[in-house]
PDB file of N, CA and C in Angstrom:
ATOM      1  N   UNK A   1    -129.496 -30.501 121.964  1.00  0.00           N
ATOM      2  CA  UNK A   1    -128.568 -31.323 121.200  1.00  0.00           C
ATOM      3  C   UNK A   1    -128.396 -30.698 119.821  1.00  0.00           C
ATOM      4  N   UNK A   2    -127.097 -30.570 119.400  1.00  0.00           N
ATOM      5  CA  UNK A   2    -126.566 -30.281 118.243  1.00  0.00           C
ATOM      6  C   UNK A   2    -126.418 -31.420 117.290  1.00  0.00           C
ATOM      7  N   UNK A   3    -127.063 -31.087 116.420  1.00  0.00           N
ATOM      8  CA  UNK A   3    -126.696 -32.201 115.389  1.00  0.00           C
ATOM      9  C   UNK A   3    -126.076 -31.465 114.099  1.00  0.00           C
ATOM     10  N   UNK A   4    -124.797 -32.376 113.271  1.00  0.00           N
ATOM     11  CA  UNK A   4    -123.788 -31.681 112.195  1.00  0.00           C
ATOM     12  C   UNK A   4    -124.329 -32.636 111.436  1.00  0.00           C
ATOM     13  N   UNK A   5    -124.413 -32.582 110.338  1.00  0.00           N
ATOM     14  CA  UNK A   5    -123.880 -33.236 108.589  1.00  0.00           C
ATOM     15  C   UNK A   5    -122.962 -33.261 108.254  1.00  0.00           C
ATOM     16  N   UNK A   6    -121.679 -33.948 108.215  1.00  0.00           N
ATOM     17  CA  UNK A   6    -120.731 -34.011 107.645  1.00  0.00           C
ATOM     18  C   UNK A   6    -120.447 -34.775 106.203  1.00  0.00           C
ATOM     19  N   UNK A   7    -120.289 -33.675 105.222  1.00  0.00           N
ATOM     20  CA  UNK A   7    -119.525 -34.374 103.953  1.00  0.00           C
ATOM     21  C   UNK A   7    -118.693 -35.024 103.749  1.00  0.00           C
ATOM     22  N   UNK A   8    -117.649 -35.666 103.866  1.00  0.00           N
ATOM     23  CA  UNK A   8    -116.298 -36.461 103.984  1.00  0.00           C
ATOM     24  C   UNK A   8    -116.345 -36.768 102.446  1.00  0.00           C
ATOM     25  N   UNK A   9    -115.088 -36.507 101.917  1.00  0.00           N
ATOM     26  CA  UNK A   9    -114.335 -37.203 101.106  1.00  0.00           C
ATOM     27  C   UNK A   9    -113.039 -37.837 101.145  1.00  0.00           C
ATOM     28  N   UNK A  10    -112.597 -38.765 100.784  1.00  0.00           N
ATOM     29  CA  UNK A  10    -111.602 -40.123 101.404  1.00  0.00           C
ATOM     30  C   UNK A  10    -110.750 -40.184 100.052  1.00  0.00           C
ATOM     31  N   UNK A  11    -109.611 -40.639 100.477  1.00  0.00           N
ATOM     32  CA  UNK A  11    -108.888 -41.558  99.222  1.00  0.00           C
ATOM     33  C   UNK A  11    -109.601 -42.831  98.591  1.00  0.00           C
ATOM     34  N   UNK A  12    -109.660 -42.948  97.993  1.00  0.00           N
ATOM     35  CA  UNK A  12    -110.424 -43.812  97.501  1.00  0.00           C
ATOM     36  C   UNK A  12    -109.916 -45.764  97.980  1.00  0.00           C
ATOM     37  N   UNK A  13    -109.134 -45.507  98.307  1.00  0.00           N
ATOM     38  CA  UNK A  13    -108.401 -46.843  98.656  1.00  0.00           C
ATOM     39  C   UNK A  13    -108.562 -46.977 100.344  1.00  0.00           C
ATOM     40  N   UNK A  14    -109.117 -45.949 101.034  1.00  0.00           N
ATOM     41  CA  UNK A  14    -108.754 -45.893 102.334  1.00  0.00           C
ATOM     42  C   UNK A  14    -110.592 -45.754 102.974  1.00  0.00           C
ATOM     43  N   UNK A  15    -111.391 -45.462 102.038  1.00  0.00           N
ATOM     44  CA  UNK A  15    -112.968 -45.167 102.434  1.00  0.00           C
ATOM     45  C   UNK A  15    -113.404 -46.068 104.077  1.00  0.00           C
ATOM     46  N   UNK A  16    -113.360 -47.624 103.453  1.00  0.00           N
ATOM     47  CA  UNK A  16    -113.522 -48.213 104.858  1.00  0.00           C
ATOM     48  C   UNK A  16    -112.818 -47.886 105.585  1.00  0.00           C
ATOM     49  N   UNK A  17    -111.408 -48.073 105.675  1.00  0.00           N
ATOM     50  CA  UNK A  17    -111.162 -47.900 107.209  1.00  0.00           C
ATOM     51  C   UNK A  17    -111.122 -46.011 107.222  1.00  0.00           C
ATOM     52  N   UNK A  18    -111.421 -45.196 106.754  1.00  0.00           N
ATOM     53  CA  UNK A  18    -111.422 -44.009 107.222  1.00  0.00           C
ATOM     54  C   UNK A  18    -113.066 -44.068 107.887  1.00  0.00           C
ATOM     55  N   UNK A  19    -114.103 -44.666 107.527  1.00  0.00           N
ATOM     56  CA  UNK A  19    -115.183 -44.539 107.830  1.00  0.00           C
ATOM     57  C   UNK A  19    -115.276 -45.292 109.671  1.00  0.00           C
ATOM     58  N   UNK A  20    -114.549 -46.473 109.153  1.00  0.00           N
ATOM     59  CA  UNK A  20    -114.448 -47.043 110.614  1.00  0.00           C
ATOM     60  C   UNK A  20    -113.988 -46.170 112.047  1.00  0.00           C
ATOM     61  N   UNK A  21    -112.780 -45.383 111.365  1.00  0.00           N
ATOM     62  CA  UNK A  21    -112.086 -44.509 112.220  1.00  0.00           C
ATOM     63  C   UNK A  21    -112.797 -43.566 112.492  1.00  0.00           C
ATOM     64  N   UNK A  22    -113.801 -42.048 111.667  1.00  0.00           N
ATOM     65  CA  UNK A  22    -114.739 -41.534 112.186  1.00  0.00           C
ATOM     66  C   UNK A  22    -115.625 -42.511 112.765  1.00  0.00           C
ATOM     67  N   UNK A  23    -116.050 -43.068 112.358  1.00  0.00           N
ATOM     68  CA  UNK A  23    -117.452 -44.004 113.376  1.00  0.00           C
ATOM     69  C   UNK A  23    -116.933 -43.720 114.950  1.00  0.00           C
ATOM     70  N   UNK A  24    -115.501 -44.358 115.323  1.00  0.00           N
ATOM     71  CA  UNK A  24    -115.173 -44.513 116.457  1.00  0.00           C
ATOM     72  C   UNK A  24    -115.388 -42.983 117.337  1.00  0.00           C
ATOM     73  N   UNK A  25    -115.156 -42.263 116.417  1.00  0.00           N
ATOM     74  CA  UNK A  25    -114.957 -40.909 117.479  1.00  0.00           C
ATOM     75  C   UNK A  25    -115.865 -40.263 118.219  1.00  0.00           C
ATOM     76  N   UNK A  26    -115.699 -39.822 119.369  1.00  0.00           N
ATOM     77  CA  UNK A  26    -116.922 -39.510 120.500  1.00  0.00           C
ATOM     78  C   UNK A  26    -117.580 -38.377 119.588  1.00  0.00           C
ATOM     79  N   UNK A  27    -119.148 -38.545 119.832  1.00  0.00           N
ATOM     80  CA  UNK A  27    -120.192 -37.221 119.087  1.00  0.00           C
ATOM     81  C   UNK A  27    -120.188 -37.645 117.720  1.00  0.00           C
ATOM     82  N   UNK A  28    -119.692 -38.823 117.411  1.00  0.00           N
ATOM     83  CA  UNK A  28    -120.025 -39.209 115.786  1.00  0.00           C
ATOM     84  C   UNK A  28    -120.978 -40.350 116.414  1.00  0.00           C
ATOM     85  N   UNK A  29    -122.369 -40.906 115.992  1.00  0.00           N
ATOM     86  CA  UNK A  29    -123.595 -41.096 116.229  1.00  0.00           C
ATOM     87  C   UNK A  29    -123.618 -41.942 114.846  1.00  0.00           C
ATOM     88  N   UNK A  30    -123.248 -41.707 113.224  1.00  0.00           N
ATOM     89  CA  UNK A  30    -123.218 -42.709 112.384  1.00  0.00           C
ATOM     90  C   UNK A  30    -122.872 -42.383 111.414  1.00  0.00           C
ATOM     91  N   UNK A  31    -122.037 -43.213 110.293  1.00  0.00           N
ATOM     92  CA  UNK A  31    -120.957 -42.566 109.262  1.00  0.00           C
ATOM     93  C   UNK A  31    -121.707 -43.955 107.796  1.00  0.00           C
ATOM     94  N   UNK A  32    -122.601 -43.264 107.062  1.00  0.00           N
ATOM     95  CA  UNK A  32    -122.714 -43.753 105.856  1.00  0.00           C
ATOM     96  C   UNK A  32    -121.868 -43.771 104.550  1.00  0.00           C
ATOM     97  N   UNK A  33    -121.638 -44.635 104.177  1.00  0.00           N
ATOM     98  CA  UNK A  33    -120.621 -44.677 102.811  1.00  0.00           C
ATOM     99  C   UNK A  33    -121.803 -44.678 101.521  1.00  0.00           C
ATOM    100  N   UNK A  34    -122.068 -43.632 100.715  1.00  0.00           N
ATOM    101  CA  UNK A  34    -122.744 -43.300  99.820  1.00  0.00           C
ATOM    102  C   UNK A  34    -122.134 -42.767  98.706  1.00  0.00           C
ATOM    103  N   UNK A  35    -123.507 -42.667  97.462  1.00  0.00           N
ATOM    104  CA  UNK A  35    -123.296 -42.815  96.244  1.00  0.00           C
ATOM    105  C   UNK A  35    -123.271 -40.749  96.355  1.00  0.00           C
ATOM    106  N   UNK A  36    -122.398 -40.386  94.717  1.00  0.00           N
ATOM    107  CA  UNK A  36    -122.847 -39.273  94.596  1.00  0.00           C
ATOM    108  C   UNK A  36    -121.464 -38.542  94.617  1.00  0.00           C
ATOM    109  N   UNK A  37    -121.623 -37.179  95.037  1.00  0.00           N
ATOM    110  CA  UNK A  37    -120.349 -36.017  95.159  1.00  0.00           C
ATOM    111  C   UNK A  37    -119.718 -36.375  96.110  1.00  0.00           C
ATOM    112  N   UNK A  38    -119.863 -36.791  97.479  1.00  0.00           N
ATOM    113  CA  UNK A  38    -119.112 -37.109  98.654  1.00  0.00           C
ATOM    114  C   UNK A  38    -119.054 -38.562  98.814  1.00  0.00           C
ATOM    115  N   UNK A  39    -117.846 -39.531  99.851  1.00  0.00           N
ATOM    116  CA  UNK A  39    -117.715 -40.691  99.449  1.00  0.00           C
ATOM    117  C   UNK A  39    -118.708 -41.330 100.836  1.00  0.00           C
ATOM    118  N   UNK A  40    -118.580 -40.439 102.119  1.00  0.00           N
ATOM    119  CA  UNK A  40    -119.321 -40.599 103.351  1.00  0.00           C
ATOM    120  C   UNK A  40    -119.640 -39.526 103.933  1.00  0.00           C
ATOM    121  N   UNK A  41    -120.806 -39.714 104.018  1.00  0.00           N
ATOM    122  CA  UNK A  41    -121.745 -38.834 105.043  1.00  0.00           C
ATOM    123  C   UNK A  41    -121.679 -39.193 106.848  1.00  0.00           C
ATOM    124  N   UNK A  42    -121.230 -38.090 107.844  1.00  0.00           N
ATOM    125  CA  UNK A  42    -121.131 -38.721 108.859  1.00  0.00           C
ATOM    126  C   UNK A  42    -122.261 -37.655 109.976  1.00  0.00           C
ATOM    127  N   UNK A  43    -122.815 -38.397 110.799  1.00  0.00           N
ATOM    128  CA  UNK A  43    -123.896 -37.725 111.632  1.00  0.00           C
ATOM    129  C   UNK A  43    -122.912 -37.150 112.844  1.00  0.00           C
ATOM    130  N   UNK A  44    -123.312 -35.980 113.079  1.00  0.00           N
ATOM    131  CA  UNK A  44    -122.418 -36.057 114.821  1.00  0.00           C
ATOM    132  C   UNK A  44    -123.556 -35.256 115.218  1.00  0.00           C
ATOM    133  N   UNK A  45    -123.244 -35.642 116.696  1.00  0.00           N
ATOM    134  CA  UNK A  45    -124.505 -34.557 117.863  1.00  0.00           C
ATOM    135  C   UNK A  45    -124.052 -34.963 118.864  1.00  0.00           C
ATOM    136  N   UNK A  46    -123.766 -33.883 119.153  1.00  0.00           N
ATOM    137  CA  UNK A  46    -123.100 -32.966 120.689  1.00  0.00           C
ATOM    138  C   UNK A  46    -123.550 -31.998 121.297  1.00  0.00           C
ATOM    139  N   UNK A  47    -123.794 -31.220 122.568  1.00  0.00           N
ATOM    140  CA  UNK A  47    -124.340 -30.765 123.327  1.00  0.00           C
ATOM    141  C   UNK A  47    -124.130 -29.424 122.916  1.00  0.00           C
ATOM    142  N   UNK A  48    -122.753 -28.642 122.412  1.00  0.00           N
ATOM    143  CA  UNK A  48    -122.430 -27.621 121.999  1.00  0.00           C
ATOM    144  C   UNK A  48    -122.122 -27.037 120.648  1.00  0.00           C
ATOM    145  N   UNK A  49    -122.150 -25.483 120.229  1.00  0.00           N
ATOM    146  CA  UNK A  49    -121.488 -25.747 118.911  1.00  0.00           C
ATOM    147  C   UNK A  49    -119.653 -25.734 118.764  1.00  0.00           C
ATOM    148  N   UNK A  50    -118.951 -25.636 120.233  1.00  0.00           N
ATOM    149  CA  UNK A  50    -117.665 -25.698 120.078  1.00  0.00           C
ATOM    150  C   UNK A  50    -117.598 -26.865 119.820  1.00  0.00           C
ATOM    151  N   UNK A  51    -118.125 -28.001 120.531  1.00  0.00           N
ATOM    152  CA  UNK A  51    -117.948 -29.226 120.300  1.00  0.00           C
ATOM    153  C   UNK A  51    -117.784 -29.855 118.808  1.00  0.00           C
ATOM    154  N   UNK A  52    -118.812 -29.235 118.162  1.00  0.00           N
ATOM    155  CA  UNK A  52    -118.638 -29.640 116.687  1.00  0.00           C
ATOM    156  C   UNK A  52    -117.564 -29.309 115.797  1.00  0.00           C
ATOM    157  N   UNK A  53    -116.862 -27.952 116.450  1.00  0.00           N
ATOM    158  CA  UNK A  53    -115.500 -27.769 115.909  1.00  0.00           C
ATOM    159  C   UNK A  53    -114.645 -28.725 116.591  1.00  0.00           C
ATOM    160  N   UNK A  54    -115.080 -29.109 117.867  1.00  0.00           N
ATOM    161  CA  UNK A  54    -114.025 -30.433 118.291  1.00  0.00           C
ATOM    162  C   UNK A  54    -114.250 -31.342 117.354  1.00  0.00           C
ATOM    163  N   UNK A  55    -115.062 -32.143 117.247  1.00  0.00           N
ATOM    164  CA  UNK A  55    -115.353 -33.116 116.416  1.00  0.00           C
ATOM    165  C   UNK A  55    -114.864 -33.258 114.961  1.00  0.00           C
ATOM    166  N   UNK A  56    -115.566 -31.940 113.979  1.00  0.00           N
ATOM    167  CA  UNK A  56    -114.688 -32.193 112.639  1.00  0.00           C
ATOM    168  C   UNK A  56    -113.785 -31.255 112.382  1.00  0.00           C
ATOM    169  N   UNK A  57    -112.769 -30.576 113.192  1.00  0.00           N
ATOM    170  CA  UNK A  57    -111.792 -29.776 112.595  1.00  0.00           C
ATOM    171  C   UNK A  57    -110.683 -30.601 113.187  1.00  0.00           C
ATOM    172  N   UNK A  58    -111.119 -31.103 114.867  1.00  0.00           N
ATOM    173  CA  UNK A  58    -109.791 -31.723 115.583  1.00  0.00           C
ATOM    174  C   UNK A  58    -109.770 -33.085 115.395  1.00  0.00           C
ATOM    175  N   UNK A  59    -110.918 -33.918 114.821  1.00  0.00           N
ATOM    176  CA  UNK A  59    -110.886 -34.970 114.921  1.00  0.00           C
ATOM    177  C   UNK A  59    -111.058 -35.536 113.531  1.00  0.00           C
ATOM    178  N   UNK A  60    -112.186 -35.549 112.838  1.00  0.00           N
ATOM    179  CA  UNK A  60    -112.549 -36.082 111.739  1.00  0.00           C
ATOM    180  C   UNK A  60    -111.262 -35.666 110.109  1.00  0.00           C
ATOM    181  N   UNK A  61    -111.211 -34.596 110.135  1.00  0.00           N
ATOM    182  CA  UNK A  61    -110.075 -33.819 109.277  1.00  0.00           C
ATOM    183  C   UNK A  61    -108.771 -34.182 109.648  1.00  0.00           C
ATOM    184  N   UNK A  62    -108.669 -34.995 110.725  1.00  0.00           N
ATOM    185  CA  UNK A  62    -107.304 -35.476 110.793  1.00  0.00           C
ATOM    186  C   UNK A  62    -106.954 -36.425 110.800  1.00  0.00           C
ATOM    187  N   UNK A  63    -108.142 -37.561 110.679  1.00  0.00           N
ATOM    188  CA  UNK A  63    -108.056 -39.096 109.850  1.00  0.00           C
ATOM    189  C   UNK A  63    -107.096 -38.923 108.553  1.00  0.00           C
ATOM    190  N   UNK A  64    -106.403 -39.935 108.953  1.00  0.00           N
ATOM    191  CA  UNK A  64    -105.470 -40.235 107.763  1.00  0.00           C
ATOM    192  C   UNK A  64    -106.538 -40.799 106.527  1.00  0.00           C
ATOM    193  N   UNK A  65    -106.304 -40.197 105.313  1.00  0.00           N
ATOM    194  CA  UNK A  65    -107.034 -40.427 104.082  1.00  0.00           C
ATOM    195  C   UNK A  65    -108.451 -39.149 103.795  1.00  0.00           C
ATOM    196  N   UNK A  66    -108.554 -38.656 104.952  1.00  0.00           N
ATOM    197  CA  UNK A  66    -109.682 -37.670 104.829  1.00  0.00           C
ATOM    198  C   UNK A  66    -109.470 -36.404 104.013  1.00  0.00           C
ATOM    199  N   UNK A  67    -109.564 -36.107 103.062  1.00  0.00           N
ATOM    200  CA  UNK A  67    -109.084 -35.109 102.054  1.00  0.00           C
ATOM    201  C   UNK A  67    -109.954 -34.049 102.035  1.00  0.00           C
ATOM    202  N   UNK A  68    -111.446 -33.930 102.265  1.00  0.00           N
ATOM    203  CA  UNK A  68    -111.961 -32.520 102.569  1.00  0.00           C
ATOM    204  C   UNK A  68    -113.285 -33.051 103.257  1.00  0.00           C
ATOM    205  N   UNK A  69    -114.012 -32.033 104.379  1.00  0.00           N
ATOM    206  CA  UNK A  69    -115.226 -32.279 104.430  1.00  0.00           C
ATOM    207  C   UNK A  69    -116.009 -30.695 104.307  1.00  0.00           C
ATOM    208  N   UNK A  70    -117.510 -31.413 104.671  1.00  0.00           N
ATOM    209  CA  UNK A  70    -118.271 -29.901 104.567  1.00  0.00           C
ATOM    210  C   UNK A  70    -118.924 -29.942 105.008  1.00  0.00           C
ATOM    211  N   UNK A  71    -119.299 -28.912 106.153  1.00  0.00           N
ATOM    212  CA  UNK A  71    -120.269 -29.313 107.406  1.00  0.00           C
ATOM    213  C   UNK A  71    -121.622 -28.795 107.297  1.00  0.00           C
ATOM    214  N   UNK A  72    -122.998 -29.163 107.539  1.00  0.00           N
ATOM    215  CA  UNK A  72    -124.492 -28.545 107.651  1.00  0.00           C
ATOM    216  C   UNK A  72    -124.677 -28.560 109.007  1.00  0.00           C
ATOM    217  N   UNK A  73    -124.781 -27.722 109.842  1.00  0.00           N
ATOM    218  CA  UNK A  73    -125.809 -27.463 110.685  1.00  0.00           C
ATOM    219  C   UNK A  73    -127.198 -27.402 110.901  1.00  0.00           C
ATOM    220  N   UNK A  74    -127.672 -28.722 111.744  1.00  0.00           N
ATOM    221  CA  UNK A  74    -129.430 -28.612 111.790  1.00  0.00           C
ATOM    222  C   UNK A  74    -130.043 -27.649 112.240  1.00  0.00           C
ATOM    223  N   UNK A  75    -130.966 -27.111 111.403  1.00  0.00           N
ATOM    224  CA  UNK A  75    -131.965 -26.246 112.546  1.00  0.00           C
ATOM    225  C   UNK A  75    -132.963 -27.061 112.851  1.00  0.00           C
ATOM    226  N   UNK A  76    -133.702 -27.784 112.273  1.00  0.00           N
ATOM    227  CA  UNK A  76    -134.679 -28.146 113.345  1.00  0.00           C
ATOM    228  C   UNK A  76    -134.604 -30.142 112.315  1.00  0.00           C
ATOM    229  N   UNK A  77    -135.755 -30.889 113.255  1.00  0.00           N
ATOM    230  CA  UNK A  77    -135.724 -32.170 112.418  1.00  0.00           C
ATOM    231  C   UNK A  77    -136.815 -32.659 112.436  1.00  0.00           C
ATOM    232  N   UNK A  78    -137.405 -33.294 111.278  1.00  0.00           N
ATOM    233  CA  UNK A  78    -138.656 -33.420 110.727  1.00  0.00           C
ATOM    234  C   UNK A  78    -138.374 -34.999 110.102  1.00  0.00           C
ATOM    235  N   UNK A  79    -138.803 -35.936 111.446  1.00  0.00           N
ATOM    236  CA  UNK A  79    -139.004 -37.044 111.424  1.00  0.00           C
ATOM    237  C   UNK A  79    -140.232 -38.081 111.812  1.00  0.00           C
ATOM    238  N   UNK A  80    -140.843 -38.620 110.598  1.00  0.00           N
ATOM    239  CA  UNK A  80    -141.638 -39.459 110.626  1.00  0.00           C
ATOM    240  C   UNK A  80    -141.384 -40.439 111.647  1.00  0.00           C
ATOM    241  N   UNK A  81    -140.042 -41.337 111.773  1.00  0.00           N
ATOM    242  CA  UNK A  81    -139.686 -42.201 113.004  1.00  0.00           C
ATOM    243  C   UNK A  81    -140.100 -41.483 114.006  1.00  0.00           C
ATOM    244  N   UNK A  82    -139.663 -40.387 114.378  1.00  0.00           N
ATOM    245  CA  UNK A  82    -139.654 -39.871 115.775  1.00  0.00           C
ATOM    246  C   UNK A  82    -141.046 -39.028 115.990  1.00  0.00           C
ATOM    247  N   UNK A  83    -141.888 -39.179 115.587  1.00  0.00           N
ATOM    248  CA  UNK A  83    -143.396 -38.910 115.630  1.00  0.00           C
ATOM    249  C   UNK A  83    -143.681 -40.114 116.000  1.00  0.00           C
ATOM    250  N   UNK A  84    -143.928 -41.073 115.509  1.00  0.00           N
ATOM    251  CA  UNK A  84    -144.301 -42.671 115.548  1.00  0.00           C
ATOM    252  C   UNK A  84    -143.955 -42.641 116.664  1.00  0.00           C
ATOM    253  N   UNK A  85    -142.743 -42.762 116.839  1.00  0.00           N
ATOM    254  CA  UNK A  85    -142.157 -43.047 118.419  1.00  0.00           C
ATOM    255  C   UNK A  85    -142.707 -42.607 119.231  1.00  0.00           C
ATOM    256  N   UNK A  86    -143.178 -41.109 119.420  1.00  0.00           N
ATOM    257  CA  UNK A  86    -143.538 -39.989 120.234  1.00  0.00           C
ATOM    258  C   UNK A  86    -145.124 -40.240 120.630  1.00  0.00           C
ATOM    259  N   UNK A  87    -145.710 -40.893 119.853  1.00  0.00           N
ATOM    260  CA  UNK A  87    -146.852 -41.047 119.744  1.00  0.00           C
ATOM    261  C   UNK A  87    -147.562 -42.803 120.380  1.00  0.00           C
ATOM    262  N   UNK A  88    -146.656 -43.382 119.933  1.00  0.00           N
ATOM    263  CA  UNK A  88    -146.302 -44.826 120.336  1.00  0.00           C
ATOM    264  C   UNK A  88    -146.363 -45.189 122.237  1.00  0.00           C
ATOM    265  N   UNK A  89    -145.927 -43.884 122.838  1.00  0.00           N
ATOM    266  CA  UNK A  89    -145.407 -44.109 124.363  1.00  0.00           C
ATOM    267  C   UNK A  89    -147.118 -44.594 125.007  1.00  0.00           C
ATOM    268  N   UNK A  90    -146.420 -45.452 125.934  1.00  0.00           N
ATOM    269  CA  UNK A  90    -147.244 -46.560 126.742  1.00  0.00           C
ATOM    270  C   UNK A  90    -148.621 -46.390 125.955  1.00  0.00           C
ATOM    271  N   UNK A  91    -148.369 -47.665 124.565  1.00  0.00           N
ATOM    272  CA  UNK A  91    -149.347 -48.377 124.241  1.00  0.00           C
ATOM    273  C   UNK A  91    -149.285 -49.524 124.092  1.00  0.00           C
ATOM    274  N   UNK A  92    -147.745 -50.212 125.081  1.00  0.00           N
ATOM    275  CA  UNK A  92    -147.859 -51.475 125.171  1.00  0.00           C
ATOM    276  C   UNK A  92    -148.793 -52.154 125.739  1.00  0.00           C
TER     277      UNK A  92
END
């Protein structure tokens, strides 16, 4: 699994429903509206890395109000939840 970072910046009048509209799109996983240089941060993870050019060149960048994004590619992920979790299995 591929996971992206997406930067999004929005019109400022349009943030919610541009956020709503990425949310909806297949391989977007979760779209935060935050403080700072960018107006939303959006998660995607998809199986491929073409896919991720599906996702934010064909899809996300062409929301009406979406004015630029900037993409990170994960290399690896270093999660406290997902240790817990991992560690957690059948100790019900």
């Amino acid at each position: 699994m591929i996971t992206a970072i997406v930067f999004v910046n929005a019109e400022v009048a349009r943030i919610p429903e541009v956020a709503e509209e990425i949310a909806a799109i297949d391989g977007v996983s979760e779209v935060y509206s935050v403080t700072g240089q960018v107006d939303l941060i959006a998660l995607v993870r998809v199986r491929q890395h073409e896919d991720v050019a599906n996702v934010v060149a064909d899809r996300i960048n062409k929301v009406p109000g979406v004015t630029d994004t900037e993409t990170h590619i994960a290399f690896r992920t270093h999660s406290r939840h997902d240790l817990e979790a991992a560690f957690s299995l059948g100790l019900d």
